[in-house]
Protein backbone atom coordinates (compact mmCIF):
# COMPACT_ATOMS: atom_id res chain seq x y z
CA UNK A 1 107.47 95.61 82.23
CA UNK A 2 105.42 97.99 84.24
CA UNK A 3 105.03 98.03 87.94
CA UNK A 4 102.28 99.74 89.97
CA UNK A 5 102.45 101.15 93.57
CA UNK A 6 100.55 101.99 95.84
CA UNK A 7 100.45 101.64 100.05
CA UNK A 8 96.55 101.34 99.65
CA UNK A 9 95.43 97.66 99.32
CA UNK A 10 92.22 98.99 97.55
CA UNK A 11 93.94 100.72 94.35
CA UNK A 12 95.97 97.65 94.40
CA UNK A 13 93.49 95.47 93.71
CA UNK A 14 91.18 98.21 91.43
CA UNK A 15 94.87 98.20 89.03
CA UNK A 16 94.50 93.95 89.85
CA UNK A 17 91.47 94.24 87.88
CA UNK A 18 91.68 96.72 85.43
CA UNK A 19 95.10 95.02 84.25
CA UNK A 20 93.54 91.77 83.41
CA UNK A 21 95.15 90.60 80.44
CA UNK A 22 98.19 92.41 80.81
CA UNK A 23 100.86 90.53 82.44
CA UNK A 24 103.70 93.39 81.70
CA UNK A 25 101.64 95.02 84.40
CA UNK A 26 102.28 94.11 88.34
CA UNK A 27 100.92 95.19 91.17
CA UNK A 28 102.89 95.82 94.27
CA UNK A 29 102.53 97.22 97.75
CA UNK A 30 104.93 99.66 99.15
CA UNK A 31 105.18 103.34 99.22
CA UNK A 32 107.19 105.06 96.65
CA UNK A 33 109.92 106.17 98.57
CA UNK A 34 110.74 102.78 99.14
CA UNK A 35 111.03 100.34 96.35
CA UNK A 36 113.12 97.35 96.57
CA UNK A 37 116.38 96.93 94.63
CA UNK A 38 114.81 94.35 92.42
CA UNK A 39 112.68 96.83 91.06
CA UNK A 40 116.17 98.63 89.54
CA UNK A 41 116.25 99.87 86.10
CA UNK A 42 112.87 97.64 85.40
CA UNK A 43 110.21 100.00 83.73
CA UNK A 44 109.89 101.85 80.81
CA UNK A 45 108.01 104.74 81.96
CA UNK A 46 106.47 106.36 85.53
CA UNK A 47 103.13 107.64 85.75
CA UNK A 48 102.87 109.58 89.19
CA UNK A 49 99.66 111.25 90.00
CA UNK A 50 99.49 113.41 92.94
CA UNK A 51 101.88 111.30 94.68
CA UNK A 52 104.94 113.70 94.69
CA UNK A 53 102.23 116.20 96.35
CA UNK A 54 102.37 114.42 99.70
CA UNK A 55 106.52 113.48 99.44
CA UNK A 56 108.16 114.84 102.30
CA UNK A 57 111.20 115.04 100.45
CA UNK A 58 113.18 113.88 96.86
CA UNK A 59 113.56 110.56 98.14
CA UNK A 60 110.26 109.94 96.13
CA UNK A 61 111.46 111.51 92.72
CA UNK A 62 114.88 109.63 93.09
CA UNK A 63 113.18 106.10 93.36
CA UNK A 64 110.75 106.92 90.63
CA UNK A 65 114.50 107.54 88.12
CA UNK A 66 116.17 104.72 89.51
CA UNK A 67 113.22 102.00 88.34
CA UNK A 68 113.56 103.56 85.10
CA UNK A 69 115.84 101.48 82.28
């Protein structure tokens, strides 16, 4: 299962449509520094790109690990 992120509605639905035909794929609002515990230990691998640029903090980096199986 993969999962993808994002707080902006319009790369949700861009990853909606380029992930047609994959249902391992899911889109899902919220920002990364706050995933929900159902999302624990749930994908095999994180792709980040630039979002650990604008992290105020770890908190970001931590979350990323902890949806990892």
């Amino acid at each position: 299962m993969s999962s993808a992120f994002d707080v902006s509605q319009h790369m949700l639905a861009l990853a909606e449509q380029r992930c047609t035909g994959l249902p391992q794929v899911t889109p899902k609002p919220s920002k990364v520094e706050h995933l929900t515990e159902e999302d624990d230990a749930t994908d095999d691998a994180v792709v980040c790109v630039q979002t650990l640029l604008c992290a105020p903090d770890v908190t970001a980096l931590i979350e990323l690990l902890r949806v990892l199986k």
